[in-house]
Every structure is written in C-alpha cells, then in structure tokens.
C-alpha atoms as a PDB file:
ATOM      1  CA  UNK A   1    -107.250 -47.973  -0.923  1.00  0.00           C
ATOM      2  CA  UNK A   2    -105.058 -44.896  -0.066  1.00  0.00           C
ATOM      3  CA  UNK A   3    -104.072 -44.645   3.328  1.00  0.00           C
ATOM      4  CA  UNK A   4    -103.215 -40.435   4.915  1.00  0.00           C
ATOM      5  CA  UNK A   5    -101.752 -39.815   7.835  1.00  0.00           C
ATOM      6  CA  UNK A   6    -102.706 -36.650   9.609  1.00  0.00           C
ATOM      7  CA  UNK A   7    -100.009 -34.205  10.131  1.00  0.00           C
ATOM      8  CA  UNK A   8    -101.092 -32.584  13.278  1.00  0.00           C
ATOM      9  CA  UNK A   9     -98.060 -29.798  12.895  1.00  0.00           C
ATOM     10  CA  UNK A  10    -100.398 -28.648   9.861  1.00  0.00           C
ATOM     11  CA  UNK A  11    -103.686 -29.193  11.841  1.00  0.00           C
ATOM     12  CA  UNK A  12    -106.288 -27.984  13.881  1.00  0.00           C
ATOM     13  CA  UNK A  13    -109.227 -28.408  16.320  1.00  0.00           C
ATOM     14  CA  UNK A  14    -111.283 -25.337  16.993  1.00  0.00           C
ATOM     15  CA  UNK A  15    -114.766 -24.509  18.479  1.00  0.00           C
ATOM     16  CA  UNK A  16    -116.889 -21.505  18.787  1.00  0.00           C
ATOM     17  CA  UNK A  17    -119.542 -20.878  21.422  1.00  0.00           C
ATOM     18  CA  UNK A  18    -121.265 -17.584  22.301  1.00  0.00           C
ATOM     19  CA  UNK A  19    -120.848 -16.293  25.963  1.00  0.00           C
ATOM     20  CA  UNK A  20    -123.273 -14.539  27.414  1.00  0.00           C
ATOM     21  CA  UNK A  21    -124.916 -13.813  23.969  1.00  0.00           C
ATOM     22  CA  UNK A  22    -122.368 -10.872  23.114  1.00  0.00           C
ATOM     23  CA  UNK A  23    -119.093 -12.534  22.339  1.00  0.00           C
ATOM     24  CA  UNK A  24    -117.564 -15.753  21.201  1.00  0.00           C
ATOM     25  CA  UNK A  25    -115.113 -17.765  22.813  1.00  0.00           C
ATOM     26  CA  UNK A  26    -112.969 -19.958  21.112  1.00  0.00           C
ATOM     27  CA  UNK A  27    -111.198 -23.286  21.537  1.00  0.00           C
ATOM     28  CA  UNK A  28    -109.041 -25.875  20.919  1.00  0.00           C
ATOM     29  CA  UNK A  29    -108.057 -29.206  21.485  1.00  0.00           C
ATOM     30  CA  UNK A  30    -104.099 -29.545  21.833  1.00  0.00           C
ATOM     31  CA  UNK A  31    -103.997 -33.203  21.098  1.00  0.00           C
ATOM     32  CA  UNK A  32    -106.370 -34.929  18.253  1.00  0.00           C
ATOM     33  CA  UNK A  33    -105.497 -37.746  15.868  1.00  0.00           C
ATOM     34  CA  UNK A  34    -106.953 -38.699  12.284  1.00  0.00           C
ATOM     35  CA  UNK A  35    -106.730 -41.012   9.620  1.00  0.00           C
ATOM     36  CA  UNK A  36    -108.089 -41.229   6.071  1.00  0.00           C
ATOM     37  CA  UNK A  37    -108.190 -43.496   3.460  1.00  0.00           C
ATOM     38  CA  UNK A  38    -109.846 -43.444  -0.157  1.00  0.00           C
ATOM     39  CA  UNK A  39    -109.728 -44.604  -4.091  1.00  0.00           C
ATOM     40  CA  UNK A  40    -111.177 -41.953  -5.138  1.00  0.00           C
ATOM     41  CA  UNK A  41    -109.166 -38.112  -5.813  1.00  0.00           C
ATOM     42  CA  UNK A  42    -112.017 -36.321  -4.999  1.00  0.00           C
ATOM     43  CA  UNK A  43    -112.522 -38.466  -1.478  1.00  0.00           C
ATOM     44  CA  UNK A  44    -115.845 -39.165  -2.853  1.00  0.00           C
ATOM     45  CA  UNK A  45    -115.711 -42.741  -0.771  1.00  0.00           C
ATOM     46  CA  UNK A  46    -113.636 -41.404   1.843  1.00  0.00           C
ATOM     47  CA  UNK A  47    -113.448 -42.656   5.360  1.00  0.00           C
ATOM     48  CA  UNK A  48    -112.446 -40.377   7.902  1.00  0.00           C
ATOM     49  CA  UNK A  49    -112.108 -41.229  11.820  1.00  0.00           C
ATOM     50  CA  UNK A  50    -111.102 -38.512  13.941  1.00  0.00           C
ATOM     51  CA  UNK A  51    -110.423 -38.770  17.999  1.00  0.00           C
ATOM     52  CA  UNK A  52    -109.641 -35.449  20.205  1.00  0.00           C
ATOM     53  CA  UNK A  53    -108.449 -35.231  23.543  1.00  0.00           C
ATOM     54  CA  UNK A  54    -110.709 -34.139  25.837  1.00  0.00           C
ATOM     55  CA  UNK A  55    -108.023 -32.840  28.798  1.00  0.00           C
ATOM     56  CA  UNK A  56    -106.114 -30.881  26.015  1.00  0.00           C
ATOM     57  CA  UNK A  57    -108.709 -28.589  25.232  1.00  0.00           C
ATOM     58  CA  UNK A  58    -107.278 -24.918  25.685  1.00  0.00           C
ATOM     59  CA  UNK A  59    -109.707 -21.560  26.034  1.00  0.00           C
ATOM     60  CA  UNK A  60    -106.496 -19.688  27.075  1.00  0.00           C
ATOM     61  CA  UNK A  61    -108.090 -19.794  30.831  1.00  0.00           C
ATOM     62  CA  UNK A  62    -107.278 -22.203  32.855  1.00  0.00           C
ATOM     63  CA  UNK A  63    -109.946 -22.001  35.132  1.00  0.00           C
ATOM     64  CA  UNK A  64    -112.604 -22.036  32.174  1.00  0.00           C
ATOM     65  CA  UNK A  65    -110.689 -25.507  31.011  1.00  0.00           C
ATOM     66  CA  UNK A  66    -111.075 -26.664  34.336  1.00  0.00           C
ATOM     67  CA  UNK A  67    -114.200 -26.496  34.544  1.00  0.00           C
ATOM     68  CA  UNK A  68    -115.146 -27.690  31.069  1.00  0.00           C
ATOM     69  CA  UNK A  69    -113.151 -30.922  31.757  1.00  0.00           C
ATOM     70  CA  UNK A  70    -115.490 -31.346  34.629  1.00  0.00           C
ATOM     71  CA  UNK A  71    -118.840 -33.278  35.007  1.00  0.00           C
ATOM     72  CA  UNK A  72    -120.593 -29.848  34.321  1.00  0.00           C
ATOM     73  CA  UNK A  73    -119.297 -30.539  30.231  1.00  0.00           C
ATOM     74  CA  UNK A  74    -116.801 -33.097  29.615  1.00  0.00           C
ATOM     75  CA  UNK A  75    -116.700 -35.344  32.333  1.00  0.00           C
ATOM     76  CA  UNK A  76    -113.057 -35.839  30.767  1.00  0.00           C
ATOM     77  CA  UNK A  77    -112.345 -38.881  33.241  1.00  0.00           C
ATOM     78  CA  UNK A  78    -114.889 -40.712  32.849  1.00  0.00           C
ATOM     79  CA  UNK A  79    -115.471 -39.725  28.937  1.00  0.00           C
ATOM     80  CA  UNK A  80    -111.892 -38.602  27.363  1.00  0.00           C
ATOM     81  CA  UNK A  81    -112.259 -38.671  24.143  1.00  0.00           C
ATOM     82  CA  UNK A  82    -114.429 -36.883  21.312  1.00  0.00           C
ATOM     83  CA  UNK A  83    -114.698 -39.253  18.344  1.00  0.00           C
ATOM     84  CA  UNK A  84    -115.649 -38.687  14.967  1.00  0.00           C
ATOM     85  CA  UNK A  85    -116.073 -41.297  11.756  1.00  0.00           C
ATOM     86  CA  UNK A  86    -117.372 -40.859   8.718  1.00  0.00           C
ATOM     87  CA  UNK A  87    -120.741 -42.802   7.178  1.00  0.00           C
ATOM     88  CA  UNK A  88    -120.369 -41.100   3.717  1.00  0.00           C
ATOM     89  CA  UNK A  89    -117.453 -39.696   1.763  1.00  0.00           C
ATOM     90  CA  UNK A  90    -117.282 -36.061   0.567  1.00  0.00           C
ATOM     91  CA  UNK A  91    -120.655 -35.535  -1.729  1.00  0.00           C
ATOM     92  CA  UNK A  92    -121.691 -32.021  -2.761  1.00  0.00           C
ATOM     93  CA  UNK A  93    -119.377 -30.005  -0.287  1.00  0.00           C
ATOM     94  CA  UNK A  94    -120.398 -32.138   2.577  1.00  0.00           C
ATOM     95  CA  UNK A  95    -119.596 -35.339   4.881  1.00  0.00           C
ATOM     96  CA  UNK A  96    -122.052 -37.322   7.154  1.00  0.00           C
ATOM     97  CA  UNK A  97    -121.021 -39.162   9.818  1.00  0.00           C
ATOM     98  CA  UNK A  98    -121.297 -39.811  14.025  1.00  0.00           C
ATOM     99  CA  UNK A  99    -119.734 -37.841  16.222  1.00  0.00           C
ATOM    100  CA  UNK A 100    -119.432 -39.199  20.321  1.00  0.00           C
ATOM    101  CA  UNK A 101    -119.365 -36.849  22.924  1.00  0.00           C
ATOM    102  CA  UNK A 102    -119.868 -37.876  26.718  1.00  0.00           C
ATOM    103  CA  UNK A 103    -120.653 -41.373  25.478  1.00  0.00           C
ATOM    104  CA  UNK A 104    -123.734 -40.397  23.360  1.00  0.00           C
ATOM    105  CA  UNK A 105    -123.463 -40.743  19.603  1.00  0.00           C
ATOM    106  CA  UNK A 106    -125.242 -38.143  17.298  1.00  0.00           C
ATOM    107  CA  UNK A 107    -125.572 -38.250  13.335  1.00  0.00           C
ATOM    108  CA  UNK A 108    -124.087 -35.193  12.034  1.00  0.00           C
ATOM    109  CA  UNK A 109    -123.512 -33.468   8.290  1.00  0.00           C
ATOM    110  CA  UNK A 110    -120.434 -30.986   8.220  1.00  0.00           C
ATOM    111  CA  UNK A 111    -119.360 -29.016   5.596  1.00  0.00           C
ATOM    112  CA  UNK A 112    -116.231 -30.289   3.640  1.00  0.00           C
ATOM    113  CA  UNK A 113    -114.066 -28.008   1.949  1.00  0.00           C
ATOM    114  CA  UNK A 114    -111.009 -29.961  -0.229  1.00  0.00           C
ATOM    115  CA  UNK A 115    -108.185 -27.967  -0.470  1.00  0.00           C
ATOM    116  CA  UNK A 116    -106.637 -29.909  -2.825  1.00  0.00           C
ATOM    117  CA  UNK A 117    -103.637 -32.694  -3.272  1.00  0.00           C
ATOM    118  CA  UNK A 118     -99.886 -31.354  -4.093  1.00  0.00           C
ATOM    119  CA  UNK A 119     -96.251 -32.961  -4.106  1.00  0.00           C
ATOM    120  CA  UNK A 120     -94.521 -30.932  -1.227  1.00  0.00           C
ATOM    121  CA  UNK A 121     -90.887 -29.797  -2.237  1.00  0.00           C
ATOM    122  CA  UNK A 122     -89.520 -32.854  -0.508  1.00  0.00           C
ATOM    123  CA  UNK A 123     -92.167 -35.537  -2.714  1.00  0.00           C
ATOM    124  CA  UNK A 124     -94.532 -35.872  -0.079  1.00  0.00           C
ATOM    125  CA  UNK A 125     -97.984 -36.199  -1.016  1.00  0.00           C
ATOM    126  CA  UNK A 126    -100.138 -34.041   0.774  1.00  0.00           C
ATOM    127  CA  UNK A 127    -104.032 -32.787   0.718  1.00  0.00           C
ATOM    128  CA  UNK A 128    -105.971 -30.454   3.133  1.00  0.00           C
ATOM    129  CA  UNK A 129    -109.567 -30.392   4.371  1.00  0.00           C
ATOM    130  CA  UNK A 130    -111.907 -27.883   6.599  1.00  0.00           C
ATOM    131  CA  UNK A 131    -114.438 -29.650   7.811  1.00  0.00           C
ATOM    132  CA  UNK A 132    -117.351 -27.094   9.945  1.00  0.00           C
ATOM    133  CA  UNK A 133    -120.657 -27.947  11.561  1.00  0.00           C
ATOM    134  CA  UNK A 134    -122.515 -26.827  14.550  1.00  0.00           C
ATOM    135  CA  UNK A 135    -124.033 -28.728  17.293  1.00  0.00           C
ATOM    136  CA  UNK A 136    -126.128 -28.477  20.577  1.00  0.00           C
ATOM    137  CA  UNK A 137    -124.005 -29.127  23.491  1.00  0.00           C
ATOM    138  CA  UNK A 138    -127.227 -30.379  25.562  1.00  0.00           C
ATOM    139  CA  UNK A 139    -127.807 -33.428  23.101  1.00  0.00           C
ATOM    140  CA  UNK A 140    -124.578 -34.814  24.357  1.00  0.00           C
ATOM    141  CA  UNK A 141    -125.553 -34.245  28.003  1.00  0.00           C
ATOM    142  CA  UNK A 142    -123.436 -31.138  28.609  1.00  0.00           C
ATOM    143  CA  UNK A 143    -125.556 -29.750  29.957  1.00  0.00           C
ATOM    144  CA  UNK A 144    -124.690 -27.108  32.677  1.00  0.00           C
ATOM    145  CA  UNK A 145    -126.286 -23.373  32.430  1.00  0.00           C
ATOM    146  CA  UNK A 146    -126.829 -20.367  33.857  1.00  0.00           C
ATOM    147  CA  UNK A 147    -128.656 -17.364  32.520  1.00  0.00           C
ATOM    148  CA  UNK A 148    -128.043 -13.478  32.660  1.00  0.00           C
ATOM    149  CA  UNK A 149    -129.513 -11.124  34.314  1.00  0.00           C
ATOM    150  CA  UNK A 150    -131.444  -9.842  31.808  1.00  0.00           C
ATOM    151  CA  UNK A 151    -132.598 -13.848  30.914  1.00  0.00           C
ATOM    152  CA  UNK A 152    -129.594 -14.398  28.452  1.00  0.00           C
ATOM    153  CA  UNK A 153    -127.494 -17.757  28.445  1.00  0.00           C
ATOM    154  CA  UNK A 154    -124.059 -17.556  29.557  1.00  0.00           C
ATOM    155  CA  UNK A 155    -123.195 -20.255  27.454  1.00  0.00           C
ATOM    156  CA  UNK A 156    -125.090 -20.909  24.316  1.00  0.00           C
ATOM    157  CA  UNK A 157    -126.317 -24.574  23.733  1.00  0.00           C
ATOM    158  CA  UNK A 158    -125.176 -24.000  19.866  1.00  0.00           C
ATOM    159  CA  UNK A 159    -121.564 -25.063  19.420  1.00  0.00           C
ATOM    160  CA  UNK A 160    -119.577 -24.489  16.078  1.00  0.00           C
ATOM    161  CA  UNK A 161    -116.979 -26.748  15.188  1.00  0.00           C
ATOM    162  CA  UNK A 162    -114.438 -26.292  12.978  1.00  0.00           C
ATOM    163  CA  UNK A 163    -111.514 -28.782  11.885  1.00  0.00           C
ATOM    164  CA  UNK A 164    -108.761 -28.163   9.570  1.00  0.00           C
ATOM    165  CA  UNK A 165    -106.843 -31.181   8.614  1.00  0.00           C
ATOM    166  CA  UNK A 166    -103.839 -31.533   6.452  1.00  0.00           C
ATOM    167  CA  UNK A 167    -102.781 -35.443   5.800  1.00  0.00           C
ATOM    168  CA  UNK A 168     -99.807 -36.896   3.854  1.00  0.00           C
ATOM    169  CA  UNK A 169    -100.130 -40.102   1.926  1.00  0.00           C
ATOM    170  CA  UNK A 170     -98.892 -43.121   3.506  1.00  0.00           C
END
C-alpha cells in the first residue's frame, strides 16, 4: 500500500452557500489534515480520511465566523472537527464515503477529479485531487434560519463543498 501525505501549502478547503438567495458566500477552513493510501495508480481502492478544523473556518468576517462557530451551526466546542473517510475508492469520476458534522454521520458521493501523479523538480512524488459535493446543512443539525422579507432564506440549507488536495508520496 502507498502511503500520501497531504501538503496543505498546495491545498484547500472551500464551501459555497447562497445568502439571501442572490449571492454566494464562500469559505474556508484554515486548518484541515488528510491522508491517502492506495495500490492502485488510478486510486481505484483508495482510502481517503480527511479532518477540518472547525474554529479555523474563515468567511473574511469575523462576526459571520463567530457566529458559525456557535451552537446556531458548528457548535465548534462541543463538535470541532468535520471528518471525512472514504467507503469506496475513485470509480467513474466519483468517491463515496461518510462525512461527520456536529456529531451526525451522513453517506455522501462527491465528485473526484485526478489530476494526475508527477516527479516534482526536486524527485518528490506528487498527485492532486478536487473532490466537490453538496449537502444540506439541516441534516447535520445546523440548523439556524431566518427568512427575507419577501419569504427568501438568508442562508440556504444547500451547501457546496469543494476540496482540492495535493499529496506527496510517503
């Protein structure tokens, strides 16, 4: 089994959610850490575990973070960490797996794009993934709202996720 080691200078954590059904905001979480391993070049027996931070995540407003770290969304100190780990290996563009948010575990499909495996200039191994899939925030029990006044949400319950992830072989 090949073991990769994320290289988080090379990586990303990102999510989209509409606000008040106009515009999207996105996100990020600062810290995050993932591992991979697989036989296979194609990572068609991959396993991927992935773990994010839930106090790093940045809107660029600190008073939206603040709130989204409390027990309106996150609950980030009770629940500080989103996990993800992989039940399948990349088949046909995509990955299955659980993700854990808030304590509750969901099955979830993403979309897995390989970038592809090349020697870096300095013989380092290296390959890159984008992994995307959407979720409803309320199935993880974050589940604050408020609506428009013309009956809109503020914040959708649809949540877009999207993870680039470049690793380096061990």
């Amino acid at each position: 089994m090949t073991q990769w080691n994320l290289d988080a200078s090379h990586s990303e954590v990102q999510f989209k959610v509409k606000h008040m059904v106009i515009s999207t905001v996105t996100g990020s979480f600062d810290q995050f850490s993932a591992n991979a391993e697989s036989l296979a070049n194609d990572f068609s027996d991959a396993k991927f575990a992935f773990t994010a931070d839930v106090a790093s995540i940045n809107t660029k407003n600190a008073d939206r973070d603040t709130h989204l770290k409390s027990e309106d969304f996150f609950s980030a100190d009770q629940y500080p960490q989103i996990k993800f780990e992989s039940t399948s290996g990349i088949v046909d563009g995509k990955i299955a797996g659980e993700i854990e948010i808030k304590g509750t575990k969901q099955p979830i499909v993403l979309s897995a794009d390989f970038g592809g495996e090349i020697v870096d200039p300095w013989g380092m191994t290296r390959v890159g993934f984008e992994f995307e899939g959407e979720i409803n925030r309320k199935d993880f029990g974050l589940s604050w709202t408020a609506t428009t006044e013309a009956g809109g949400l503020v914040v959708s319950d649809k949540v877009k996720l999207i993870v680039n992830l470049e690793f380096v072989k061990a």
